[in-house]
C-alpha atoms as a PDB file:
ATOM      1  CA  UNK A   1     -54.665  10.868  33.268  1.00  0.00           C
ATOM      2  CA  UNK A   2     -52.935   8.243  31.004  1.00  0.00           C
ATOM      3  CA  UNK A   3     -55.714   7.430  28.528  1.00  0.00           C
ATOM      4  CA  UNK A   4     -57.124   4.233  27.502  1.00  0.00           C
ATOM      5  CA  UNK A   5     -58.130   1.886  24.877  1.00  0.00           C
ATOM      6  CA  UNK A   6     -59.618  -1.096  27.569  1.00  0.00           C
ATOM      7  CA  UNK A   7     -61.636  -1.092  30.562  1.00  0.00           C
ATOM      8  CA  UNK A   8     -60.627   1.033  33.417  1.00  0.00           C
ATOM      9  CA  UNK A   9     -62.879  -0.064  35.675  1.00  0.00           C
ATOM     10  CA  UNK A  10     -63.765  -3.879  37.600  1.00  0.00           C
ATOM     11  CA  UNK A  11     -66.956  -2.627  39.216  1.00  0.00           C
ATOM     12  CA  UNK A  12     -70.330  -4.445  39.039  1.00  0.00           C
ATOM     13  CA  UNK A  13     -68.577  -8.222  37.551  1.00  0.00           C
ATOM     14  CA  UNK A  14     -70.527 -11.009  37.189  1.00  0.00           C
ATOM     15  CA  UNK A  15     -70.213 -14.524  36.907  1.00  0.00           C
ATOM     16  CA  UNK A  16     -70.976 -15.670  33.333  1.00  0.00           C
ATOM     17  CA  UNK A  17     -70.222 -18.248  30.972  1.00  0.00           C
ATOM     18  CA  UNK A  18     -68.150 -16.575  28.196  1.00  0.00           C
ATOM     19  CA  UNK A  19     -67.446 -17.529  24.200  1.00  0.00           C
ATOM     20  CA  UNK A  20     -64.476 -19.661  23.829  1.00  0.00           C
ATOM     21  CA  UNK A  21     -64.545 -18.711  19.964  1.00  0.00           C
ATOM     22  CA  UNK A  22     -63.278 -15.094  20.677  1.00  0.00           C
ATOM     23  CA  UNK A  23     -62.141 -13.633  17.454  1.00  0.00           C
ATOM     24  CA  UNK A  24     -59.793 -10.305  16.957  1.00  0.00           C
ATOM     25  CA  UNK A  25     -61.561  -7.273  16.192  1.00  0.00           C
ATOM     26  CA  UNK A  26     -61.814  -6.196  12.555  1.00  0.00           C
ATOM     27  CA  UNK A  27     -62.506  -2.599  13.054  1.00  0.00           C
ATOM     28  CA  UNK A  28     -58.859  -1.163  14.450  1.00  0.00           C
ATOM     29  CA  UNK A  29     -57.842   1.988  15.248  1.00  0.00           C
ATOM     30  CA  UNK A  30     -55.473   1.511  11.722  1.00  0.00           C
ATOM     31  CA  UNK A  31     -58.420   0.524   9.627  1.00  0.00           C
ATOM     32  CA  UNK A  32     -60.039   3.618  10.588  1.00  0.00           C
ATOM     33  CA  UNK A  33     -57.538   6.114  10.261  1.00  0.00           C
ATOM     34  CA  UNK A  34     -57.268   4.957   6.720  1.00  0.00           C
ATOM     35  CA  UNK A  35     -61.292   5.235   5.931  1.00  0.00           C
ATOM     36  CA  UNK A  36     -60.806   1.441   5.301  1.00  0.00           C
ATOM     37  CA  UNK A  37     -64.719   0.856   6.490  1.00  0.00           C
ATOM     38  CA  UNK A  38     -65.886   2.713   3.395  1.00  0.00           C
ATOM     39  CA  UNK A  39     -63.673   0.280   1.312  1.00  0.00           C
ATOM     40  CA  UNK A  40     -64.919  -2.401   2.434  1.00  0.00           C
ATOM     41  CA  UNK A  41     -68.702  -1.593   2.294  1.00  0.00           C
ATOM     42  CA  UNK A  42     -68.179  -0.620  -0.938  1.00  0.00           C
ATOM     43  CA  UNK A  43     -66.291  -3.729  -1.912  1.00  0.00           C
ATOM     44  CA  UNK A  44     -69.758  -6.036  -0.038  1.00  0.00           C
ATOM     45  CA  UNK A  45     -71.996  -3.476  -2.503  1.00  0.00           C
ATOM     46  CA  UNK A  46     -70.864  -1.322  -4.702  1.00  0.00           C
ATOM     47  CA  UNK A  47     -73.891   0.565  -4.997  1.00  0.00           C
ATOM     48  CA  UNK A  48     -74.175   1.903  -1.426  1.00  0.00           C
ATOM     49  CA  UNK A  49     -74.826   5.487  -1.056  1.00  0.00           C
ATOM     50  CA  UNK A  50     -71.975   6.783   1.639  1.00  0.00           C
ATOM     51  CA  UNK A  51     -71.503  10.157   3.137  1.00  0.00           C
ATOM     52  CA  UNK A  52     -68.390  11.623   1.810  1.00  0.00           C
ATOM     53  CA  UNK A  53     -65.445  12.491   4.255  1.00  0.00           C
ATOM     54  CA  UNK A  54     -66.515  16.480   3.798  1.00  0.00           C
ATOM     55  CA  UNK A  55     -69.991  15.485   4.677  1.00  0.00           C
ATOM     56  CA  UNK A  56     -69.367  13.371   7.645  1.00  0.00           C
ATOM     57  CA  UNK A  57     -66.850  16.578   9.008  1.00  0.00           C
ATOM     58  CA  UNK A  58     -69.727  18.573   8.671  1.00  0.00           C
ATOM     59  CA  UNK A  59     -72.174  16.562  10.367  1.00  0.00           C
ATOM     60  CA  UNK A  60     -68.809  16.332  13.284  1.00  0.00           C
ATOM     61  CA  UNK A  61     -68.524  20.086  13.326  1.00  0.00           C
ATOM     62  CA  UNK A  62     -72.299  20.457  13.493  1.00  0.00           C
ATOM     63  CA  UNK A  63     -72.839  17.814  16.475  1.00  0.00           C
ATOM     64  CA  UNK A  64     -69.618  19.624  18.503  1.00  0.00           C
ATOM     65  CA  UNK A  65     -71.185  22.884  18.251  1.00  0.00           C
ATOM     66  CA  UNK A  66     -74.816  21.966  19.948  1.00  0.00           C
ATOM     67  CA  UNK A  67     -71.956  20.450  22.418  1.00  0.00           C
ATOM     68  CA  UNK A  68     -73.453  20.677  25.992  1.00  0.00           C
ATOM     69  CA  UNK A  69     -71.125  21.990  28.722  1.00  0.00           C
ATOM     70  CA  UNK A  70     -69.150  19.759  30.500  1.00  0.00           C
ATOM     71  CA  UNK A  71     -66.769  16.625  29.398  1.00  0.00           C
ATOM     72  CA  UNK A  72     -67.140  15.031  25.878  1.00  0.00           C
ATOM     73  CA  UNK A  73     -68.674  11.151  26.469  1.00  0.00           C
ATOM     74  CA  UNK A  74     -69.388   8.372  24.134  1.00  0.00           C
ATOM     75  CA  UNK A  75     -72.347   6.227  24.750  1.00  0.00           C
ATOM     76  CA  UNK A  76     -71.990   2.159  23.396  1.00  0.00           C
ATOM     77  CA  UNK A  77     -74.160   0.101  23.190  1.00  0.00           C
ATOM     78  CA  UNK A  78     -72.942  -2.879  20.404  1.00  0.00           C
ATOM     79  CA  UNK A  79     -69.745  -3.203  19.270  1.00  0.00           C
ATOM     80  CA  UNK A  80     -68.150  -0.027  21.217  1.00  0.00           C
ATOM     81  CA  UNK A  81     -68.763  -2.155  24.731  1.00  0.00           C
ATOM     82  CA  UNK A  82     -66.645  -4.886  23.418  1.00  0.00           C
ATOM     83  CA  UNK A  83     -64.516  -3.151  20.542  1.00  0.00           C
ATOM     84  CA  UNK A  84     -64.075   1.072  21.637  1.00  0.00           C
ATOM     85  CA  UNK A  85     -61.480   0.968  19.335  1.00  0.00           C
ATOM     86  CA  UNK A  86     -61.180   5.188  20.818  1.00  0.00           C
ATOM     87  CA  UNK A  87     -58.804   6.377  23.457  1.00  0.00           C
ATOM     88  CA  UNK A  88     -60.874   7.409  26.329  1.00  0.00           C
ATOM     89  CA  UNK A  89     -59.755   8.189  30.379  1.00  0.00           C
ATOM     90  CA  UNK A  90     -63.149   6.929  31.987  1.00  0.00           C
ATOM     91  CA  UNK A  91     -65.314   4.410  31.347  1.00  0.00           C
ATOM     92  CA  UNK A  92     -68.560   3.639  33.316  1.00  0.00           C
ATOM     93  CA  UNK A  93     -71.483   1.345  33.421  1.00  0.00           C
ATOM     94  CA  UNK A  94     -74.606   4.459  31.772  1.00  0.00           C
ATOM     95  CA  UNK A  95     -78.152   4.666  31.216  1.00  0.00           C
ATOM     96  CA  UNK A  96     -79.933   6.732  28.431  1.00  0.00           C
ATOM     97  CA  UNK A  97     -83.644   7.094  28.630  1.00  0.00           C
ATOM     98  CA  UNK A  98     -86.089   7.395  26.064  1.00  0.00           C
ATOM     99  CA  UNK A  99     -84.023   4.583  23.761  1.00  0.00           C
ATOM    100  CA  UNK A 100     -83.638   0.765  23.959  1.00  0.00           C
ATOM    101  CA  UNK A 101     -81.017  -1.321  22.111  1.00  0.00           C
ATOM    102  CA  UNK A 102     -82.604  -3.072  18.835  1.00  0.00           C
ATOM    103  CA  UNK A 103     -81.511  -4.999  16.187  1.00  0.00           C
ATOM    104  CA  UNK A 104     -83.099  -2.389  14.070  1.00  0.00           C
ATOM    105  CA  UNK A 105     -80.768  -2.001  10.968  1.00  0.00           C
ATOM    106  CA  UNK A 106     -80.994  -3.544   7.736  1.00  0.00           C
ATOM    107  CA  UNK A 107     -77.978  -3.336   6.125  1.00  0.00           C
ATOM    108  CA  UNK A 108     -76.167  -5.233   3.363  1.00  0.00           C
ATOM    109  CA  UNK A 109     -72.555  -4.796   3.594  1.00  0.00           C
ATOM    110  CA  UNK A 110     -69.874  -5.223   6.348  1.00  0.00           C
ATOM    111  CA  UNK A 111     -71.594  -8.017   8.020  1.00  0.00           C
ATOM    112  CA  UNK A 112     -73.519  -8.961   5.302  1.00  0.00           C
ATOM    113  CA  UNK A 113     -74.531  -8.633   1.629  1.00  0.00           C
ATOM    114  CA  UNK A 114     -77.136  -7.264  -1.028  1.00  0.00           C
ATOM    115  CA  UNK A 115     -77.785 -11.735  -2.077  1.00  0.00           C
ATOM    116  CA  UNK A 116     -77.757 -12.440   2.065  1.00  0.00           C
ATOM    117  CA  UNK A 117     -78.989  -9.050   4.206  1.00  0.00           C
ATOM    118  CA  UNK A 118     -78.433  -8.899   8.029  1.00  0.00           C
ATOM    119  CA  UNK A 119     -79.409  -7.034  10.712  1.00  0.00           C
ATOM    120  CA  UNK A 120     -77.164  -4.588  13.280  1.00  0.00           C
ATOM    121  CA  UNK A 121     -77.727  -2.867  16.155  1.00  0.00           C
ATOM    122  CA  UNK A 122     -79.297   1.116  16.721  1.00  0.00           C
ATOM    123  CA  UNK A 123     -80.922   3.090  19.514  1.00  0.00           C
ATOM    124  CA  UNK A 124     -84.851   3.352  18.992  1.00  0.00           C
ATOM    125  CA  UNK A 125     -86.848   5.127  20.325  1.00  0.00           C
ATOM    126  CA  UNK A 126     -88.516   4.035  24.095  1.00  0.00           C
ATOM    127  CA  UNK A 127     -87.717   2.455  27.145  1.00  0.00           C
ATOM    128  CA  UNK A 128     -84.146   2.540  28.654  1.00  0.00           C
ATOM    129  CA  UNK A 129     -81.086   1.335  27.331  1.00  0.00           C
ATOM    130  CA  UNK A 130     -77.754   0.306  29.513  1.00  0.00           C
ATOM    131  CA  UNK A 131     -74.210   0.324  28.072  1.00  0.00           C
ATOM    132  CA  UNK A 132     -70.504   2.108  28.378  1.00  0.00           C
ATOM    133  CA  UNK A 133     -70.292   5.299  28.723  1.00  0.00           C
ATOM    134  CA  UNK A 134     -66.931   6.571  27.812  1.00  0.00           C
ATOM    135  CA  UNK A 135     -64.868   9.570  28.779  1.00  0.00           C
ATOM    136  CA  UNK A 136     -62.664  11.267  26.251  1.00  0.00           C
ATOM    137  CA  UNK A 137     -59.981  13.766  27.138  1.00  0.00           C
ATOM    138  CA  UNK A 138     -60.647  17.367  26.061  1.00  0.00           C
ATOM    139  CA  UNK A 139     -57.400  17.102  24.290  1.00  0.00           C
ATOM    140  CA  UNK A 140     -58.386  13.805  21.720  1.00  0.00           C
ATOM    141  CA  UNK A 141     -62.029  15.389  21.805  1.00  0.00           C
ATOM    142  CA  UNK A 142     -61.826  16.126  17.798  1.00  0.00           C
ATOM    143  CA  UNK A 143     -59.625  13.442  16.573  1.00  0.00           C
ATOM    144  CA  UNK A 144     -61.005  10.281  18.508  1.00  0.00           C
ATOM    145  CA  UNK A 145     -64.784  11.668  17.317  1.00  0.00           C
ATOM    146  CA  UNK A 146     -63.641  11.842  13.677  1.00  0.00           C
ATOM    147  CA  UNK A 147     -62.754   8.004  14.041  1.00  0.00           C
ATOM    148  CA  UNK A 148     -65.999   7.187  15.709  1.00  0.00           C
ATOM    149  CA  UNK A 149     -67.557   9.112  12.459  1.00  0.00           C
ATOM    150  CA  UNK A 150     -65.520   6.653  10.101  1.00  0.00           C
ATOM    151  CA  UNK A 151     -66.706   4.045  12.007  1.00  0.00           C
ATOM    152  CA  UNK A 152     -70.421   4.681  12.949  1.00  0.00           C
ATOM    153  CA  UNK A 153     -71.266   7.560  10.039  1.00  0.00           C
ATOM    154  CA  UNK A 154     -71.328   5.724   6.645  1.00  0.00           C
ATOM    155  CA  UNK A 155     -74.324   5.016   4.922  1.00  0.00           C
ATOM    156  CA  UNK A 156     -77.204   7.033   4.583  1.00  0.00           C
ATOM    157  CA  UNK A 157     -80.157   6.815   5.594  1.00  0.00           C
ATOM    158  CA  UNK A 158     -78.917   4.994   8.799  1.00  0.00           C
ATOM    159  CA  UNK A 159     -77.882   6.499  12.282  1.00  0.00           C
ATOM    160  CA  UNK A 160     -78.708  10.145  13.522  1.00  0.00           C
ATOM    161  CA  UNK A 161     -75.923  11.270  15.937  1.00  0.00           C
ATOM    162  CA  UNK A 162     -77.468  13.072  19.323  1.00  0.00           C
ATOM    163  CA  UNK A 163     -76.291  13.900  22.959  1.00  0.00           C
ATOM    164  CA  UNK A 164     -78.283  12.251  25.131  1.00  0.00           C
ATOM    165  CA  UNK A 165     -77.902  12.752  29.406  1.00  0.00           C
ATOM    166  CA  UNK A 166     -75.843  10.046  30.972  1.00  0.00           C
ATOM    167  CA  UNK A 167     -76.960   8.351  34.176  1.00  0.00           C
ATOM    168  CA  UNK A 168     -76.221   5.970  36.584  1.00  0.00           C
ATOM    169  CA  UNK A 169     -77.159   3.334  38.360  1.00  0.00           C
ATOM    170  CA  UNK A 170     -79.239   5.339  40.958  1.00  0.00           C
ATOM    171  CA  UNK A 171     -80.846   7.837  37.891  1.00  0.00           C
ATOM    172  CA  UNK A 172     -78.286  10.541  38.765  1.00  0.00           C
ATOM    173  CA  UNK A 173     -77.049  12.689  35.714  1.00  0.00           C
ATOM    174  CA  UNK A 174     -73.264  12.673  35.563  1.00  0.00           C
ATOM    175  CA  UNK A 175     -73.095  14.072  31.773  1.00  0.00           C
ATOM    176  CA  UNK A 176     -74.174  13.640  27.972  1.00  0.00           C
ATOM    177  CA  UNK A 177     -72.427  11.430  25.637  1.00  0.00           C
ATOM    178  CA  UNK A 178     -72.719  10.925  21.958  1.00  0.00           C
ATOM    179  CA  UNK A 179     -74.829   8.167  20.606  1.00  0.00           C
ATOM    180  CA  UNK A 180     -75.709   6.906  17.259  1.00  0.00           C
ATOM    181  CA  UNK A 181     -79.805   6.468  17.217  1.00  0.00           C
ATOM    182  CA  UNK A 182     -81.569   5.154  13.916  1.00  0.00           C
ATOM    183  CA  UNK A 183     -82.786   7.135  11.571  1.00  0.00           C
ATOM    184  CA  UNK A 184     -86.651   6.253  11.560  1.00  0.00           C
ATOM    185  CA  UNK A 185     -87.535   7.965   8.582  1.00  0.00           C
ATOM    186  CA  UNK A 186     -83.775   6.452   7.118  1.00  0.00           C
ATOM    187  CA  UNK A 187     -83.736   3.632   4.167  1.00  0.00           C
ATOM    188  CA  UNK A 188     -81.611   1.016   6.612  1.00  0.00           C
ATOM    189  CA  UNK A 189     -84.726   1.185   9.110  1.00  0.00           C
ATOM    190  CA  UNK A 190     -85.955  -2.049   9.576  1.00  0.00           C
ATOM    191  CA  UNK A 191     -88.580  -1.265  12.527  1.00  0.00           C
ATOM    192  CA  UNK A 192     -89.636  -3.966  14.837  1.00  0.00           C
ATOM    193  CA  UNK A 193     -88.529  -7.165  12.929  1.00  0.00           C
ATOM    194  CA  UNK A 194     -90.836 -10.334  13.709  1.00  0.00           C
ATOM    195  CA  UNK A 195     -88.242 -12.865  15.899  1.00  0.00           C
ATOM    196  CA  UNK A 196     -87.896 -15.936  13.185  1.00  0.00           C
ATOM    197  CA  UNK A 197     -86.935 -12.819  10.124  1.00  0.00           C
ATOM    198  CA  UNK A 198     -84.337 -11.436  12.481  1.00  0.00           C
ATOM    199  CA  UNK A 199     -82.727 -15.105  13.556  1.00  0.00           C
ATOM    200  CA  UNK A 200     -82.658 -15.995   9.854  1.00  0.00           C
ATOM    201  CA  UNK A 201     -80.550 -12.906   8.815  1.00  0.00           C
ATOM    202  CA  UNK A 202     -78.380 -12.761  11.495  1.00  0.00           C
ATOM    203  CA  UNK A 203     -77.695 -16.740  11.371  1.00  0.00           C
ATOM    204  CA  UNK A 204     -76.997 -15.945   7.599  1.00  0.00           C
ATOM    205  CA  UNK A 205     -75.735 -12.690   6.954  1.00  0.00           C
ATOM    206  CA  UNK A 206     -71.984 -12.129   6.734  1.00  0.00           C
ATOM    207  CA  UNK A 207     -69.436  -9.725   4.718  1.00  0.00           C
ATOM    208  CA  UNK A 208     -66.121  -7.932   4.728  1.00  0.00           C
ATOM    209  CA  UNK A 209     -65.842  -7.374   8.474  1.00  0.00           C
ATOM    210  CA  UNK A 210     -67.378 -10.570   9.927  1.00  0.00           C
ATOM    211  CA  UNK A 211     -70.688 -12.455  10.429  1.00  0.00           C
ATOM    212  CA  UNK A 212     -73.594 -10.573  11.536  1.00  0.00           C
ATOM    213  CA  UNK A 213     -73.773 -13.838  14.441  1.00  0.00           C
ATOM    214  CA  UNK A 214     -70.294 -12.859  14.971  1.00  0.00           C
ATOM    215  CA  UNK A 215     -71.285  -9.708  15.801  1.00  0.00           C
ATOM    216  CA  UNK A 216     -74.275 -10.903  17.972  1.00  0.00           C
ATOM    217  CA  UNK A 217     -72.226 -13.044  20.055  1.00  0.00           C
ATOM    218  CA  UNK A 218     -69.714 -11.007  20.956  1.00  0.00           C
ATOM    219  CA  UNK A 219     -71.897  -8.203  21.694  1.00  0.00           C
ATOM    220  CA  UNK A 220     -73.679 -10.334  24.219  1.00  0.00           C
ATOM    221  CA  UNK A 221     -70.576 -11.710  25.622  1.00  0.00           C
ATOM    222  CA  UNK A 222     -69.221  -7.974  25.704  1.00  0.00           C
ATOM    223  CA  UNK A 223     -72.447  -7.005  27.933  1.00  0.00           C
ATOM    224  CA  UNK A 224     -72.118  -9.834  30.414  1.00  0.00           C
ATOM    225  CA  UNK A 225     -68.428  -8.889  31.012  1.00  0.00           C
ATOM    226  CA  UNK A 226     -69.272  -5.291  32.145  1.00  0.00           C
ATOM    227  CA  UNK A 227     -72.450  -6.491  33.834  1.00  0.00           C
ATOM    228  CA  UNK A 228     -75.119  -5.165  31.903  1.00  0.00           C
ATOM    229  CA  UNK A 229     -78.274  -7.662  31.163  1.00  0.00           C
ATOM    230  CA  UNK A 230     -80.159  -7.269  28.439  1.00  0.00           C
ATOM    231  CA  UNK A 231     -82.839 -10.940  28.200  1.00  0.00           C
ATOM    232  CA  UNK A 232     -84.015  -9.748  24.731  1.00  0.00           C
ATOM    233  CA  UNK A 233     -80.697 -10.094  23.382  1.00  0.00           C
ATOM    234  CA  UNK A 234     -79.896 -13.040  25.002  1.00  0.00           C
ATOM    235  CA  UNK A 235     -82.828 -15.124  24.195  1.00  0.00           C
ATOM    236  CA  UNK A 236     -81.982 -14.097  20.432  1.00  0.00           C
ATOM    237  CA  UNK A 237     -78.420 -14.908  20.869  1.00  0.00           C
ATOM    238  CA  UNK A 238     -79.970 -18.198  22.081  1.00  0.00           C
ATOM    239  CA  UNK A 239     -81.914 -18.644  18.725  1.00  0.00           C
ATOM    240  CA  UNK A 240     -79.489 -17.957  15.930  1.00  0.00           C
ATOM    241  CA  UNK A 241     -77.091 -20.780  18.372  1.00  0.00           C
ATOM    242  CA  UNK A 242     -79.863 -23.249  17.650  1.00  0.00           C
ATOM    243  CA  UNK A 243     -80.429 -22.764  14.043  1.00  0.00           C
ATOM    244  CA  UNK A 244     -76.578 -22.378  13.171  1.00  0.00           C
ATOM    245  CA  UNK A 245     -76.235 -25.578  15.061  1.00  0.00           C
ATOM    246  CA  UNK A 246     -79.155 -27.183  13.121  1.00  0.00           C
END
């Protein structure tokens, strides 16, 4: 099956009113390949404590071993809905249980800075969360992983990679997927931020790759086009449009 880097599928559409400010991703397949995330970050703040390329092969080869049987997914629920930036051959609408979307990450470089510190997106722990899942080929298993760890495995102290069980719509298991859950005991946890913190820092924060509102936006455009609701992030969307506006 031809792999690919959109949408393969036009199930469960819905009407919505979509962004007419739609900008290009920054995170590219190119800028990847080249470790050009770590650049950047370290170009926001210098000072950031990355994992090293041997360190974030390890943690790969540790997370493929503990591999459950069966195909190799990926489980988005930001940025990878709108921006896979991955060659996959399936994509489908995917629950994971146990974890809801947050804006639960401080951080203070890529969309944002040590002076003006914003706020991006993790898997905590409770409740349910809906997103993409996305099918790799056994073939692009290792390579199109090692770009997700470029991507999603920089800092410390941040995300903690896991398989989680895949279902759908109906609660039936159709596989496990990798997905990148905070780190609760990490230095970027920010915990529950109160509402009027997190619409300050994400109206505010911006670096290297973008705006943290930037990033906001299109993730909440990104979930309405693949029909996936999520209120929470919606009403905050909402809030940082009102106070950029003011």
């Amino acid at each position: 099956m031809k792999a690919a880097t959109a949408d393969t599928t036009t199930a469960n559409r819905r009407s919505f009113a979509f962004s007419t400010d739609v900008k290009p991703p920054v995170v590219t397949r190119s800028l990847l390949q080249v470790g050009g995330m770590a650049e950047i970050y370290l170009r926001d703040a210098p000072y950031l404590r990355l994992l090293s390329e041997e360190e974030r092969e390890a943690s790969l080869d540790a997370m493929l071993r503990a591999k459950p049987e069966g195909s190799v997914w990926i489980f988005g629920y930001g940025s990878l809905i709108w921006n896979p930036a991955v060659k996959f051959v399936e994509r489908r609408l995917a629950k994971v249980e146990g974890w809801h979307r947050s804006f639960c990450m401080s951080i203070v470089a890529g969309r944002a800075s040590p002076a003006s510190p914003g706020l991006m997106l993790g898997l905590d722990g409770g409740g349910e969360c809906l997103g993409s899942a996305f099918r790799l080929d056994d073939a692009d298993v290792r390579s199109e992983l090692s770009l997700l760890w470029r991507r999603e495995m920089l800092c410390r102290g941040a995300y903690v990679p896991r398989w989680l069980e895949l279902r759908d719509e109906d609660g039936v298991g159709f596989g496990h997927a990798v997905a990148f859950t905070i780190d609760p005991e990490g230095e970027k946890y920010a915990g529950n931020v109160p509402a009027e913190v997190a619409v300050r820092r994400l109206a505010s924060a911006s670096g290297g790759l973008g705006s943290c509102a930037d990033y906001l936006f299109q993730t909440r455009d990104g979930l309405r086009a693949h029909g996936i609701p999520d209120l929470a992030l919606e009403h905050l969307a909402n809030r940082v449009e009102i106070a950029l506006a003011a």
